[in-house]
Protein backbone atom coordinates (compact mmCIF):
# COMPACT_ATOMS: atom_id res chain seq x y z
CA UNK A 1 113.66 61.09 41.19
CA UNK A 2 111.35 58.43 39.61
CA UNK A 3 113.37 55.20 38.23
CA UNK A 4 111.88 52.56 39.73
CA UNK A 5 108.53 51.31 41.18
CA UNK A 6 109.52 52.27 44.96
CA UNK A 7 109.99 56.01 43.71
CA UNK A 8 106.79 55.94 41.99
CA UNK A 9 104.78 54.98 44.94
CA UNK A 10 107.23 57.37 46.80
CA UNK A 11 105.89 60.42 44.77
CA UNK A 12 102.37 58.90 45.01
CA UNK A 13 102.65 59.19 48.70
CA UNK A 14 104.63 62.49 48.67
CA UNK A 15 101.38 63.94 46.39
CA UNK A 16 98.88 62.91 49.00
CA UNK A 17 100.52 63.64 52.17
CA UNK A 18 102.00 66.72 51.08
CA UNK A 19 98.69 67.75 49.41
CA UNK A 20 99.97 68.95 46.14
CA UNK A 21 98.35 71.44 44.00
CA UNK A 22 100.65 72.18 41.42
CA UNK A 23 103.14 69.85 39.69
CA UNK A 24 105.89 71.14 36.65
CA UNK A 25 107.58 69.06 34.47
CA UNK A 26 111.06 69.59 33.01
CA UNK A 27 111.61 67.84 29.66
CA UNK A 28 109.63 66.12 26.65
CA UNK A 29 110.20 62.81 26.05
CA UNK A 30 108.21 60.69 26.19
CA UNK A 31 108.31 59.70 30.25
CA UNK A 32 107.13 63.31 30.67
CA UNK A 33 104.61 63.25 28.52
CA UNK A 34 103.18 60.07 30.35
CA UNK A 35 103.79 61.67 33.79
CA UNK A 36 101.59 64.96 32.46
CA UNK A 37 99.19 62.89 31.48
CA UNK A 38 99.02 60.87 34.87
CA UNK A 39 99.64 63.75 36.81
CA UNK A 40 96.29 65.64 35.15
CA UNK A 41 94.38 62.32 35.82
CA UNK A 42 94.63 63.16 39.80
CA UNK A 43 93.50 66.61 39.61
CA UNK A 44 97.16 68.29 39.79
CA UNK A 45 97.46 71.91 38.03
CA UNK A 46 100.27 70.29 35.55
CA UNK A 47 102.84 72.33 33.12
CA UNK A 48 105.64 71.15 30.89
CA UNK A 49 109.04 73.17 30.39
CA UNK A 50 111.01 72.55 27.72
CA UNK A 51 114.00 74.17 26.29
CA UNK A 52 113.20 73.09 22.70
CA UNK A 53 109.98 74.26 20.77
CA UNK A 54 108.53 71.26 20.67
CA UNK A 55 107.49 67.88 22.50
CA UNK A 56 108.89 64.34 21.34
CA UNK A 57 112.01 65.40 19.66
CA UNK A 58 111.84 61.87 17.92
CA UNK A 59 108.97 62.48 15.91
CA UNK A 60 108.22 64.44 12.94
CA UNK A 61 107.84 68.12 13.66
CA UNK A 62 103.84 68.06 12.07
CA UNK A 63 103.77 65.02 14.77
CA UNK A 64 105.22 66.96 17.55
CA UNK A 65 102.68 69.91 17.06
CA UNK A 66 99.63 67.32 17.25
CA UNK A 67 101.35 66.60 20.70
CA UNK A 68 101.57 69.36 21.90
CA UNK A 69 98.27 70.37 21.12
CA UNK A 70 96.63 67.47 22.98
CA UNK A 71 98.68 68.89 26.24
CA UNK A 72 97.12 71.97 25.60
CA UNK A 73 93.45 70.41 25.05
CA UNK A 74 93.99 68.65 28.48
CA UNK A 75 94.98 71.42 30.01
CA UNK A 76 98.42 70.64 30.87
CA UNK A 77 100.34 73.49 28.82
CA UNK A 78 103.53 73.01 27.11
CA UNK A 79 105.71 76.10 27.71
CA UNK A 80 108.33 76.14 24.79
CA UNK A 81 112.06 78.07 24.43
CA UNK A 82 112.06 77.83 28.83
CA UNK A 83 115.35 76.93 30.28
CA UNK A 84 115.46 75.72 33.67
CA UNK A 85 118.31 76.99 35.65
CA UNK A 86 117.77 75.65 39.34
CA UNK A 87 115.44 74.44 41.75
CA UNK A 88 114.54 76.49 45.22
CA UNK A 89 112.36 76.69 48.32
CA UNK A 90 109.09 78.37 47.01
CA UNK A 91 107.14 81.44 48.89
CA UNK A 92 103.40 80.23 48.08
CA UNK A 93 104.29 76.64 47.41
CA UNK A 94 107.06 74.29 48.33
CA UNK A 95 109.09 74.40 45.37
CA UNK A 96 110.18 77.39 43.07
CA UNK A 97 111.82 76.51 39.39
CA UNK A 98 114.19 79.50 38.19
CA UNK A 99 114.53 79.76 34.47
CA UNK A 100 115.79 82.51 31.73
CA UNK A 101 112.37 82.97 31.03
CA UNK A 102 111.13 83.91 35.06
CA UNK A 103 110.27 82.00 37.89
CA UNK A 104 107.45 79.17 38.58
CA UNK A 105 106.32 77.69 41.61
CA UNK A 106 104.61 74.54 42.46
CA UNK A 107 104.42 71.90 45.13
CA UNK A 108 105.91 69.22 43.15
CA UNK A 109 108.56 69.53 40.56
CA UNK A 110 109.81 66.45 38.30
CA UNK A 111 112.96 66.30 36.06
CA UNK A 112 112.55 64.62 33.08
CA UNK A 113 115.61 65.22 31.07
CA UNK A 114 116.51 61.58 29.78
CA UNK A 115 119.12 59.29 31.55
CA UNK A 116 122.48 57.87 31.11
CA UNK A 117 123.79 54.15 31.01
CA UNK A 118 125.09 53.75 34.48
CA UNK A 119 128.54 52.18 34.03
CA UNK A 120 130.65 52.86 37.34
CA UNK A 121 130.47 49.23 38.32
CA UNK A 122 131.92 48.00 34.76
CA UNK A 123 134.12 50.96 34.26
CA UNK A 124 136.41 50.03 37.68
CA UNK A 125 136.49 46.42 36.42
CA UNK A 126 138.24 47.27 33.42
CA UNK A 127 135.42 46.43 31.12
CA UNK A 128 135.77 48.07 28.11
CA UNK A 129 133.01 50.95 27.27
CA UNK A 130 131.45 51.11 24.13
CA UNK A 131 131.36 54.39 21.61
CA UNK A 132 127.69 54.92 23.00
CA UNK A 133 129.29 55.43 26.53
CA UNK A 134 127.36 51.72 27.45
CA UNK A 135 128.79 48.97 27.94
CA UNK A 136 130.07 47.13 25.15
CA UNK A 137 128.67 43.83 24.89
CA UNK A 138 128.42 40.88 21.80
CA UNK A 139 125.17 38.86 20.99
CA UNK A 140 125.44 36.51 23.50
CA UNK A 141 125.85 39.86 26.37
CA UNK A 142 129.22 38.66 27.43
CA UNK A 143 131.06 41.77 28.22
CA UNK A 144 134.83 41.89 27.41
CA UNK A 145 136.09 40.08 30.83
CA UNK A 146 135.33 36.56 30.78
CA UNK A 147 132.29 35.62 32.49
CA UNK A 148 130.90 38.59 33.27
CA UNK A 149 127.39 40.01 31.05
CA UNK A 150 125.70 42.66 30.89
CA UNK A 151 121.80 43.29 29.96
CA UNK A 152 119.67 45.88 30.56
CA UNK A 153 119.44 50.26 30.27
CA UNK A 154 123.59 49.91 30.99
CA UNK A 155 124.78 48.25 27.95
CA UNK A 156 124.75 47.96 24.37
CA UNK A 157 122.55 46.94 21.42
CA UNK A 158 122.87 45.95 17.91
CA UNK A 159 120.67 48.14 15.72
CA UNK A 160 119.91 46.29 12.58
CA UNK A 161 118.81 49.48 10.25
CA UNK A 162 121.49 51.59 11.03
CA UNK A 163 123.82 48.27 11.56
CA UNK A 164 125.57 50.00 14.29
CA UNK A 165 125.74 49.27 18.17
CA UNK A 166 123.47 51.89 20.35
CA UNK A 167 121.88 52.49 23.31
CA UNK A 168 118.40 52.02 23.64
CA UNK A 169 116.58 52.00 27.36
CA UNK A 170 113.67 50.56 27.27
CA UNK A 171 112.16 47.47 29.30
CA UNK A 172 110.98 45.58 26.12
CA UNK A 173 114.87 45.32 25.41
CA UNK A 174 116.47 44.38 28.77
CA UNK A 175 113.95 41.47 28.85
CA UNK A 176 115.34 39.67 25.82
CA UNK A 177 118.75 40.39 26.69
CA UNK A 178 117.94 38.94 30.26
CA UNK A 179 116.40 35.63 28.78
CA UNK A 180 119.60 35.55 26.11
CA UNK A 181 122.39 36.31 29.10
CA UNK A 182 120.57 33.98 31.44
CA UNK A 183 120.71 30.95 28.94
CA UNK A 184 124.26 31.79 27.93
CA UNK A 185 125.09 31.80 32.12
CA UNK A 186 122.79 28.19 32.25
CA UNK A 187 125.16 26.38 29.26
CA UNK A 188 122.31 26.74 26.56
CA UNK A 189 124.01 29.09 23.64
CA UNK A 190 121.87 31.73 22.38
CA UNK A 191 122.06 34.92 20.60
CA UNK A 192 120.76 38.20 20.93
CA UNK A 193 119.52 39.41 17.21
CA UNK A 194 119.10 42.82 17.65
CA UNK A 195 116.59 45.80 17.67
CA UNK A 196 115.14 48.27 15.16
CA UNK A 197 114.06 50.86 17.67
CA UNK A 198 110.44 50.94 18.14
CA UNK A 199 109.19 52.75 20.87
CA UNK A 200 105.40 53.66 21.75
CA UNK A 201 103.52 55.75 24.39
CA UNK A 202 100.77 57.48 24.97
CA UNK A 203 99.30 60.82 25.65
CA UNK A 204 95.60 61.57 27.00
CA UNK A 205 93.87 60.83 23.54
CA UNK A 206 96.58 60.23 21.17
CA UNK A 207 98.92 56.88 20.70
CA UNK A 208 102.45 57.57 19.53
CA UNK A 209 104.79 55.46 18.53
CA UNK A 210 107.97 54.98 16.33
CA UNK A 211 110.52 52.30 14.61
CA UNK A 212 113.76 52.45 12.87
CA UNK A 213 115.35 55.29 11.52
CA UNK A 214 114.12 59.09 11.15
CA UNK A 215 115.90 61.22 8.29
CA UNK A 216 119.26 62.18 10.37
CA UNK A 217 120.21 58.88 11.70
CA UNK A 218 119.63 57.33 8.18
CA UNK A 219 122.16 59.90 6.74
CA UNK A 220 124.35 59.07 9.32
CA UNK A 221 124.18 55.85 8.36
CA UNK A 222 125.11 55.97 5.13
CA UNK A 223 121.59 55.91 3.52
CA UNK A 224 119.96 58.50 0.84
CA UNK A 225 116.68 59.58 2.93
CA UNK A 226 113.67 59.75 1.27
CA UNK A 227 110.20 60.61 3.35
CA UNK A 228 106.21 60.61 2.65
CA UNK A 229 103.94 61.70 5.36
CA UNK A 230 100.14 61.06 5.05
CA UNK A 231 96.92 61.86 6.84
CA UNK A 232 93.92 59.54 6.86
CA UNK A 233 91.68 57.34 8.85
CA UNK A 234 92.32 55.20 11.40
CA UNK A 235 89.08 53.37 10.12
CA UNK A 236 87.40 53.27 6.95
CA UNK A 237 85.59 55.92 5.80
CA UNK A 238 82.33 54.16 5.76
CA UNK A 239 82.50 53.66 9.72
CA UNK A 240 80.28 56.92 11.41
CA UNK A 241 83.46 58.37 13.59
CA UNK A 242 86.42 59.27 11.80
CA UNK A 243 89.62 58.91 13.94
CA UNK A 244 92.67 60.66 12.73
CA UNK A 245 95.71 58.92 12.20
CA UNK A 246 99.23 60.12 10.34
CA UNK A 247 101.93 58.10 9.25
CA UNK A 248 105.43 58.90 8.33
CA UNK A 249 107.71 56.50 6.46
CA UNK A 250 111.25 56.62 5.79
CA UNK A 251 113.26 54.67 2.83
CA UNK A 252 116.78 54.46 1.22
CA UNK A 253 116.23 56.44 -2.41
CA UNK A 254 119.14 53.82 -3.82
CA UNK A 255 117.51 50.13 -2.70
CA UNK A 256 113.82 51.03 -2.11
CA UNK A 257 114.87 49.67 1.74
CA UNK A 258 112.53 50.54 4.39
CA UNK A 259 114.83 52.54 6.98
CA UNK A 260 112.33 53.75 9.33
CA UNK A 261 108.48 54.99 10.37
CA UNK A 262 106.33 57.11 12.54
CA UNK A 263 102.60 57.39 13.73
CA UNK A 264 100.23 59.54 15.45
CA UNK A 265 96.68 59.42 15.92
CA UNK A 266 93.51 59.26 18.22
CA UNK A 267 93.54 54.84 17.25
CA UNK A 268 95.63 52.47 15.43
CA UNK A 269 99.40 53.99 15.35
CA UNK A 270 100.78 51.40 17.81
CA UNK A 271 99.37 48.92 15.47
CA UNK A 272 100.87 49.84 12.65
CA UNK A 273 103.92 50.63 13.85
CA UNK A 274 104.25 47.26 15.02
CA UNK A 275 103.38 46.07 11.55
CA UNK A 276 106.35 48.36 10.27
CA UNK A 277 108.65 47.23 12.78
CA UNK A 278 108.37 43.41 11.54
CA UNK A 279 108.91 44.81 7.88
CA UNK A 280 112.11 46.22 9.21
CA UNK A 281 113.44 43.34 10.77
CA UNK A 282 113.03 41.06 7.92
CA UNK A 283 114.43 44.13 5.76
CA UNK A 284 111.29 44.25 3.06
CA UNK A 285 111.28 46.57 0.68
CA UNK A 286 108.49 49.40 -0.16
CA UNK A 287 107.11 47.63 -2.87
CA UNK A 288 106.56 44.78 -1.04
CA UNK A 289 105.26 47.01 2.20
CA UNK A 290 103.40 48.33 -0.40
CA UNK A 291 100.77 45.20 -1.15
CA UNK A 292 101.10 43.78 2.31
CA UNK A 293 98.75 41.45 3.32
CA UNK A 294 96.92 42.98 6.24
CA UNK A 295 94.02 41.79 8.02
CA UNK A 296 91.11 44.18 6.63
CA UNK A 297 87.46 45.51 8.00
CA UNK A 298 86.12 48.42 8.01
CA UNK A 299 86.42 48.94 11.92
CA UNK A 300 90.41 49.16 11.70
CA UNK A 301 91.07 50.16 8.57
CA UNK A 302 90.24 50.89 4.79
CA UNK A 303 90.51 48.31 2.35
CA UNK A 304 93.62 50.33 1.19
CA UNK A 305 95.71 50.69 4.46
CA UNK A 306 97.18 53.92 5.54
CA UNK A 307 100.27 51.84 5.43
CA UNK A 308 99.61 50.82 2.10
CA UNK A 309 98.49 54.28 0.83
CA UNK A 310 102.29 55.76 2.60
CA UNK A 311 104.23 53.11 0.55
CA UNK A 312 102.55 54.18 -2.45
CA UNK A 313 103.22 57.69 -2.07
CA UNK A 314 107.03 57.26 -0.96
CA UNK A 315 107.72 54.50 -3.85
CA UNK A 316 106.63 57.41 -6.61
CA UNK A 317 109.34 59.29 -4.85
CA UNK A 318 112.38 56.85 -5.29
């Protein structure tokens, strides 16, 4: 189990003591994809099993494939269409995986198959649940029993593409609502704004990171999807080493609203996704993404952005 700092340095200690040789991972997101990685840095034979046929369900599919090729490259396999069925004392090595597809052993073997919001605590209080199956919570993170908030992986967040509560996990997020809860609890009113869902990590050579929207949660929110995805340079193409970078944007085909984007490459997608993620939140339009003012030279970027150049190519679209 690894949710916490104290299980980290528990399977740290477990690797050395134990002398392990072999580690599989079960799942794709994006903590496995960090664990392969980390794994492979301390000399472990590493493989990934996934039930799906590709890594980072999130992304694009073209995305996914670049993913799952760097695994490959760094010699940490991803072994597709593999259902695991249970876990078992091993012959050759500690551990032995069962799935539909055979059997695999290794000395260490970590399940990475996403969590859930943890809401016993709430639930026997009464507090109501939200839709998301977190706790529901308003912008200030009361819950709905008077003084009593909530923050963190176990509640509730306002998206403001989809403009619908979710839940999102992620660190970045229970921080704010910490500071905004805290200062509520101290007699200083404050609100919580919101998220749009960005989301980074990344993989031996490749950054990967996302914001907003992809094409299915904009349907079912009531948008008209429309989608460009480009290839180009991280850099400009004067600089001596290209470094590939893709970019995948997603708009509303009736209001020219940016709903959403997505980047992978070998430099500059956490940048730009960061970039795209402000656009969302003040709710700019392509056109506008379109001529951005960006900080130019030739060492991060063409004189026409790859952000730029995505606009472009989605606007003709609409």
């Amino acid at each position: 189990m690894l949710k916490n700092l104290a299980d980290a340095l528990a399977i740290k200690a477990y690797i050395t003591t134990e002398r392990c040789r072999k580690a599989l991972i079960v799942g794709a997101g994006f903590i496995a994809m960090e664990m392969a990685e980390a794994l492979r840095n301390i000399g472990l034979d590493t493989k990934i099993v996934h039930r799906g046929s590709l890594p980072a369900s999130r992304w694009d599919p073209e995305f996914s494939k670049l993913i799952a090729e760097e695994l490959e490259r760094n010699q940490a396999p991803f072994l597709k269409n593999v259902k695991a069925l249970a876990v078992e004392n091993g012959r050759e090595s500690r551990l032995r995986l069962i799935t539909d597809q055979g059997e695999m052993e290794a000395d260490l073997i970590l399940l990475a198959l996403g969590v859930r919001p943890n809401v016993k605590c709430a639930s026997d209080m009464g507090i109501v649940i939200g839709d998301t199956g977190a706790i529901k919570v308003d912008a200030a993170q009361a819950t709905s029993m008077e003084g009593v908030y909530a923050v963190g992986d176990c509640c509730e967040a306002f998206h403001r593409v989809s403009r619908r509560w979710v839940n999102m996990p992620l660190g970045d997020v229970a921080n704010k609502q910490g500071r905004v809860a805290g200062r509520n609890i101290g007699g200083a009113p404050s609100a919580f704004r919101g998220i749009v869902g960005s989301q980074s990590f990344k993989v031996f050579g490749l950054e990967v990171a996302a914001t907003g929207l992809d094409e299915k949660a904009a349907a079912e929110s009531g948008y008209r999807p429309a989608t460009a995805l480009v290839w180009g340079n991280a850099v400009a193409a004067s600089m001596p080493a290209a470094k590939k970078l893709g970019i995948k944007l997603v708009a509303d085909r009736a209001t020219g609203k940016l709903l959403g984007a997505q980047a992978v490459g070998e430099a500059g997608a956490v940048s730009r996704i960061n970039t795209l993620a402000a656009v969302l939140w003040s709710e700019m339009g392509l056109d506008d993404v379109a001529f951005l003012d960006l900080a130019y030279s030739p060492p991060f970027g063409g004189s026409w952005d790859l952000i730029h150049i995505a606009a472009q190519v989605l606007t003709k679209q609409l």
